[in-house]
Protein backbone atom coordinates (compact mmCIF):
# COMPACT_ATOMS: atom_id res chain seq x y z
CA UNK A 1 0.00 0.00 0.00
CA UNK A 2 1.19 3.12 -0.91
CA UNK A 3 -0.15 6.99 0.25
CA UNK A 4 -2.52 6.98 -3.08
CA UNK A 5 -4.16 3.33 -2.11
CA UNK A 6 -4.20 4.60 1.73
CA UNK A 7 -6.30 7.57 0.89
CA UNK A 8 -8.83 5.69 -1.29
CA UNK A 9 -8.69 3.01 1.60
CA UNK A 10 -12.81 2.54 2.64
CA UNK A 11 -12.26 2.40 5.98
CA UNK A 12 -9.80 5.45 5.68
CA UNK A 13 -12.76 7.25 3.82
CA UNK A 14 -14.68 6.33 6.05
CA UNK A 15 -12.74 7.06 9.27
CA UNK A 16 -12.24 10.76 7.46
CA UNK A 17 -15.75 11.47 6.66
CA UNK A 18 -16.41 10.40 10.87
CA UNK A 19 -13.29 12.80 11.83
CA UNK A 20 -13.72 15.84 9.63
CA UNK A 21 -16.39 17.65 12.17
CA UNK A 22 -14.04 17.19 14.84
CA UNK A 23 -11.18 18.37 12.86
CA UNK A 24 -13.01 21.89 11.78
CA UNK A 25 -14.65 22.11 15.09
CA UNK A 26 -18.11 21.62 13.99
CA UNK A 27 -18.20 18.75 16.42
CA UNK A 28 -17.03 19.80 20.07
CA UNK A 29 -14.12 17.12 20.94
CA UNK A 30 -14.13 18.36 25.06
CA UNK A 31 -11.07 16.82 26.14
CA UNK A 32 -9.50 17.45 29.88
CA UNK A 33 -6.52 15.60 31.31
CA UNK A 34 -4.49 16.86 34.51
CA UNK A 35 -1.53 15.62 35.57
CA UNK A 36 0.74 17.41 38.93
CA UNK A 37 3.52 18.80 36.38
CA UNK A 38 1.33 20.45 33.42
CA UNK A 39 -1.59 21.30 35.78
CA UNK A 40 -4.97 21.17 33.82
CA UNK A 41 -5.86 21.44 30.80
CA UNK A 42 -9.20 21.27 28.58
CA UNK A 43 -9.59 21.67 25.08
CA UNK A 44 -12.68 22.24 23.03
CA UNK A 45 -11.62 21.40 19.57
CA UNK A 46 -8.59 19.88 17.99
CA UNK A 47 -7.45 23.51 16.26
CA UNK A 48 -7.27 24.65 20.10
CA UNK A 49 -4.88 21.73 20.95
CA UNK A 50 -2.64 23.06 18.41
CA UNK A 51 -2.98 26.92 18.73
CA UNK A 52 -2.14 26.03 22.84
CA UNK A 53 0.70 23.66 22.24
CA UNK A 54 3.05 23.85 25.03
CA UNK A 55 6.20 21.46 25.58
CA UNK A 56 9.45 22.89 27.05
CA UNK A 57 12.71 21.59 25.42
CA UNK A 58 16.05 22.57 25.86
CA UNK A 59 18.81 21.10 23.08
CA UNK A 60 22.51 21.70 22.58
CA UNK A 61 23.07 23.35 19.19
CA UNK A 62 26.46 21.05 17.54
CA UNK A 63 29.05 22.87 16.20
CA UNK A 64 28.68 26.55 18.16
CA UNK A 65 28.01 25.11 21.87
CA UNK A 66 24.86 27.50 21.43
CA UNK A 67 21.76 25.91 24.08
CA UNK A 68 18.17 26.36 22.13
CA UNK A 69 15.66 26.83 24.54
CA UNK A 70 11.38 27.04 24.14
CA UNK A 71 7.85 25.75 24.35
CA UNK A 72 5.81 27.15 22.12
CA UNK A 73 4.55 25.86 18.95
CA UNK A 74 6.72 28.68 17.13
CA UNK A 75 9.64 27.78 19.18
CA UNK A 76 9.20 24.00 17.85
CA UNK A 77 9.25 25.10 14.15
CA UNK A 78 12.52 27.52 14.93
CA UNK A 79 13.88 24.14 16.75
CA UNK A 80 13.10 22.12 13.55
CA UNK A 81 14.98 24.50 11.27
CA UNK A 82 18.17 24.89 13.40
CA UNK A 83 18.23 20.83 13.95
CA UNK A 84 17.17 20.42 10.22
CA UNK A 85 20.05 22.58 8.80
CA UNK A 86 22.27 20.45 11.12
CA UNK A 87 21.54 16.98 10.09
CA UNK A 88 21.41 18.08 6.42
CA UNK A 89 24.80 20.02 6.98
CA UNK A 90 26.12 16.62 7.85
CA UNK A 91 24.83 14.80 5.17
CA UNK A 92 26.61 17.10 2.60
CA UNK A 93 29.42 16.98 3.74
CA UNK A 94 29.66 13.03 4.28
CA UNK A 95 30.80 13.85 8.11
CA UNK A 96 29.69 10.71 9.91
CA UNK A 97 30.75 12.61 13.11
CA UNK A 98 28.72 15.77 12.33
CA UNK A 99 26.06 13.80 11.25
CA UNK A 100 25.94 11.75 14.33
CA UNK A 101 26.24 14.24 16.21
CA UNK A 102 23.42 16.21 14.83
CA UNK A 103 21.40 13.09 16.11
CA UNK A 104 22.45 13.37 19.44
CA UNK A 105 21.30 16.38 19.33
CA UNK A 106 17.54 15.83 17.69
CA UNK A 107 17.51 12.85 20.81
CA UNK A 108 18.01 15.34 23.33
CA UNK A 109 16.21 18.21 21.96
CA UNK A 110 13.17 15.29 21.94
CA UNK A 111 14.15 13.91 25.34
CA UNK A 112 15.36 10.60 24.33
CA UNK A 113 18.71 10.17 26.01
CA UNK A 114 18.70 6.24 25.85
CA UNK A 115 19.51 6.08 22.42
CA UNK A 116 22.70 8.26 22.37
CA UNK A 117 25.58 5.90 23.18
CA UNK A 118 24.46 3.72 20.61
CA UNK A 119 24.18 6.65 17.96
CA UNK A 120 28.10 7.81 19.10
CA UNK A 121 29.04 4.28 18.94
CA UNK A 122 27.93 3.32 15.44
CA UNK A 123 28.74 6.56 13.75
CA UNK A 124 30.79 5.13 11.03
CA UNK A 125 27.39 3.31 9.93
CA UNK A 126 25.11 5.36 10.72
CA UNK A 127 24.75 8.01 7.98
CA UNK A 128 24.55 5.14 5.07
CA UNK A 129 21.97 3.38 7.09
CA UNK A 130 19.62 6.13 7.78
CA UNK A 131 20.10 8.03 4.28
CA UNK A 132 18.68 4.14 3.13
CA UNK A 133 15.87 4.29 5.49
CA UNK A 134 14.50 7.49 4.81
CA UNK A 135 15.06 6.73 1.17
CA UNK A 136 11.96 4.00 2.00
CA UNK A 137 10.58 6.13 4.27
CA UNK A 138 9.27 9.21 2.25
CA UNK A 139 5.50 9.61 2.37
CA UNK A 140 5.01 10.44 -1.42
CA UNK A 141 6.95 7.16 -2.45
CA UNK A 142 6.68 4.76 0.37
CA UNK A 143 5.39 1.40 0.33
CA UNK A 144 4.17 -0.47 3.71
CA UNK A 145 5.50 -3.70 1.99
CA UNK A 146 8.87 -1.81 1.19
CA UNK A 147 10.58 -1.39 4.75
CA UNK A 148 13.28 -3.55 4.59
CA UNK A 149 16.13 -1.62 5.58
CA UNK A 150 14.52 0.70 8.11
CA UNK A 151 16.91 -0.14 10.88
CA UNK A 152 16.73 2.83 13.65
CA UNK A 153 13.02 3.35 14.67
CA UNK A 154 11.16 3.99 17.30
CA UNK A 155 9.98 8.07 19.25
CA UNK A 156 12.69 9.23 19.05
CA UNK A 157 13.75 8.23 15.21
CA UNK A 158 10.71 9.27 14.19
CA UNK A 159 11.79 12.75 15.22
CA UNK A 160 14.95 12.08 12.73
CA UNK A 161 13.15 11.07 9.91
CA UNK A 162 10.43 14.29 10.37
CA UNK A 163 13.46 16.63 10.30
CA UNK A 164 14.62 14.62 7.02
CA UNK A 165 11.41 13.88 5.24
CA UNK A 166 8.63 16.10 4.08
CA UNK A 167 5.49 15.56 5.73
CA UNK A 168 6.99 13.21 7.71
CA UNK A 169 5.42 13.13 12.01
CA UNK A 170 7.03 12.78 15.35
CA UNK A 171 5.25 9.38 15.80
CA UNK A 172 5.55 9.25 20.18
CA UNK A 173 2.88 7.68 22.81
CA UNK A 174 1.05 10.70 23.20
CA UNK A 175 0.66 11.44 18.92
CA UNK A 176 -0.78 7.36 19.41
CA UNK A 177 -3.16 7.74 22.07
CA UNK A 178 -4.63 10.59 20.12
CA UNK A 179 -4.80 8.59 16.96
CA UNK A 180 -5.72 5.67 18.48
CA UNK A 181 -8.38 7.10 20.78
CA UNK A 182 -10.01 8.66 17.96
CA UNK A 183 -10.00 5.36 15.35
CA UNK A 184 -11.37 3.37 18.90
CA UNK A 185 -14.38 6.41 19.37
CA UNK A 186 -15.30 6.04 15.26
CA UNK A 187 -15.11 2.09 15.27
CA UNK A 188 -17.75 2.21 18.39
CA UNK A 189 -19.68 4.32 16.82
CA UNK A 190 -20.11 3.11 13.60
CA UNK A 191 -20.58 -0.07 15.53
CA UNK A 192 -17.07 -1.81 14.21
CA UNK A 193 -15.76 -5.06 16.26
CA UNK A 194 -12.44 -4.83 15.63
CA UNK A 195 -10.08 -1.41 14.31
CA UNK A 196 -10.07 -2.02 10.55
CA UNK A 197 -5.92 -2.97 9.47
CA UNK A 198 -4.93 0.63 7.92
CA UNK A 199 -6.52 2.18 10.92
CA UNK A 200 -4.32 0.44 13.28
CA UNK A 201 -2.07 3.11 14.94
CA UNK A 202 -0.08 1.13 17.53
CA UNK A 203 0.91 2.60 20.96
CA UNK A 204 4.89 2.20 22.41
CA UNK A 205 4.63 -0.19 24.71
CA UNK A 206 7.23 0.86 27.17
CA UNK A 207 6.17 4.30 27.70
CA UNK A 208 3.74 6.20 29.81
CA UNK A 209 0.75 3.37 30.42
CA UNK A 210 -2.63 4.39 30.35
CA UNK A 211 -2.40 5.86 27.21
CA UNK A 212 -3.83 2.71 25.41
CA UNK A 213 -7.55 3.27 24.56
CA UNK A 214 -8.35 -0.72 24.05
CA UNK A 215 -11.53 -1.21 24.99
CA UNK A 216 -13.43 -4.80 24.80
CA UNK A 217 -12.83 -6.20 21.40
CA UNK A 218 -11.38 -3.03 19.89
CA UNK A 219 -7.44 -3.72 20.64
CA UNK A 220 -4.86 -1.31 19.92
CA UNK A 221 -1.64 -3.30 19.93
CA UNK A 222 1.45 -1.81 21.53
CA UNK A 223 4.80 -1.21 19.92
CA UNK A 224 8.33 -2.82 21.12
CA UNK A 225 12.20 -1.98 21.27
CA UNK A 226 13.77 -3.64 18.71
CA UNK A 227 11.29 -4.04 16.12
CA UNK A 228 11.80 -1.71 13.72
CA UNK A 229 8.92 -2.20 10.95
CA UNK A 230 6.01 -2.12 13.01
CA UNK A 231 6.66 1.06 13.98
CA UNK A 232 7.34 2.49 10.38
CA UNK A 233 4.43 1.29 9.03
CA UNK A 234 1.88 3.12 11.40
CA UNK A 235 4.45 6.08 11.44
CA UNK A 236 3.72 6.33 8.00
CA UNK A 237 -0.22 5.64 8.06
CA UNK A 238 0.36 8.26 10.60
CA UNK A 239 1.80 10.49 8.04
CA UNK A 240 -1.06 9.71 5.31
CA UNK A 241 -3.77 10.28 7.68
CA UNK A 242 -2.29 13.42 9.23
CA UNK A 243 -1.61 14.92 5.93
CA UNK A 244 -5.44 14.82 4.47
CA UNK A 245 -6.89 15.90 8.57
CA UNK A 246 -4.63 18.34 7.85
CA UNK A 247 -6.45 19.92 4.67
CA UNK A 248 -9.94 20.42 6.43
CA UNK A 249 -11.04 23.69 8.13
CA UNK A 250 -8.43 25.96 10.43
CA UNK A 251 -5.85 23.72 9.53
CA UNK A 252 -6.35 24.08 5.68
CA UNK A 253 -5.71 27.48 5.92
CA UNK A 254 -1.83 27.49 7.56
CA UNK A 255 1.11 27.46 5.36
CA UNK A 256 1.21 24.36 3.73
CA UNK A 257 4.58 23.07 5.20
CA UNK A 258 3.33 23.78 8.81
CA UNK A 259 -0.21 22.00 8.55
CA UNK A 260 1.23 18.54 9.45
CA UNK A 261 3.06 19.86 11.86
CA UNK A 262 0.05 21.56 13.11
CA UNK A 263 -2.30 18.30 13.57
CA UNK A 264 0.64 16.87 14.64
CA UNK A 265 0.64 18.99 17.50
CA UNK A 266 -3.04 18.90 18.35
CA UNK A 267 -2.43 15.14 18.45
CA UNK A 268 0.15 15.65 21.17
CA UNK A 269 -1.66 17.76 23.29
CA UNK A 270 -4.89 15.78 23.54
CA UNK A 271 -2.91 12.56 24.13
CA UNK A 272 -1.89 13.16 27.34
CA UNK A 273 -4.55 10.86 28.55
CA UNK A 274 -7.09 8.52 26.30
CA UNK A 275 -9.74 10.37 25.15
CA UNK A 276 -13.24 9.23 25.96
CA UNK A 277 -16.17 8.31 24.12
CA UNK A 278 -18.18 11.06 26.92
CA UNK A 279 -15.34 13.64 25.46
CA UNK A 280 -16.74 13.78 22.45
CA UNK A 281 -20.07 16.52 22.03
């Protein structure tokens, strides 16, 4: 399956037709999760999510020493382009240092400090391997049944690849509770037993629990270290399905290289915590 069979997908159709109120705001979505570090927070409709995205990084520049610091949904896209430049500054010049580097840096701009030894110590491989994933990668060419040499993924490649790739999303636990919470609400109410295959949006398994919106015979299966293809494919259903949500109402009318980013972002903010069937108006 590639992005042109995804989109003419029935269930995908479907699933779109179900979403697009919620997506333009015709249909309140009513979301609240709390938690003792980000207080609490309540959102109305998904363009709200987005236009109050708040995550606080802090990232070490390579190459100047310079710290990049923010929160905001602006600071993100500034983050993306000083990263960006980075890892494609690396790739130019064939430095497997710089480039690996530039990694470490995209890890720990996103959090994801597990991963970093291993980056530093496979450097010499690493460009080659990643240049070949992203290669298969690429929304506009990709093929689900294509993904042989995707070798590093998981959250925190995902925010590799979507610094690499065009219309290309951070793929973490809280972008797949959203996505999944929202493919378990349709399938209940269109009265589905099961989530239909190219609606499956898998969860990591060894992050934050609770955020797995299973409920009776509608399972969401969970995503594991060390198995790299899994978590392509629904990275890259997740890249299909954000990019047409991304054409409907508020969101249609943002620059076009910031609208994925955008839904993106709403995702993240409403999956903090599942959201539930009473959530939606």
């Amino acid at each position: 399956m590639d992005a042109r069979a995804y989109e003419q997908d029935v269930s995908v159709r479907d699933f779109l037709a179900w979403a697009r109120p919620l997506v333009t705001g015709e249909r309140p979505l009513r979301h609240q999760w709390s938690s003792p570090k980000h207080g609490m927070w309540r959102f109305e409709t998904m363009f709200e999510a987005y236009q109050r995205y708040d995550w606080k990084f802090s990232a070490q520049v390579p190459g100047n020493g310079e710290r990049i610091r923010g929160h905001t949904f602006a600071d993100t896209l500034e983050a993306f382009d000083r990263l960006g430049e980075r890892l494609r500054e690396g790739l130019a010049r064939q430095d497997a240092d710089a480039f690996a580097e530039a990694v470490v840096a995209v890890l720990d701009w996103g959090g994801i400090r597990a991963g970093i030894r291993k980056v530093r110590r496979e450097r010499a491989t690493l460009m080659p391997a990643v240049l070949g994933a992203a290669e298969q990668l690429a929304p506009g060419s990709a093929r689900l049944d294509r993904l042989d040499v995707v070798r590093y993924m998981s959250s925190g490649w995902s925010k590799v690849y979507a610094l690499l790739l065009e219309d290309f999303p951070i793929y973490d636990s809280r972008v797949a509770c959203a996505m999944s919470s929202l493919v378990v609400r349709y399938c209940e109410e269109r009265g589905l037993g099961e989530v239909p295959a190219s609606l499956e949006f898998r969860v990591p398994a060894s992050q934050v629990k609770g955020r797995n919106p299973s409920t009776g015979t509608l399972r969401v299966r969970g995503l594991h270290a060390g198995y790299p293809r899994p978590y392509a494919v629904v990275n890259l259903r997740a890249a299909w399905l954000l990019k047409l949500m991304g054409q409907e109402g508020r969101f249609g009318e943002l620059p076009g290289g910031e609208r994925l980013l955008a839904v993106q972002s709403a995702m993240f903010m409403l999956g903090y915590a599942v959201i539930g069937q009473e959530a939606l108006g």
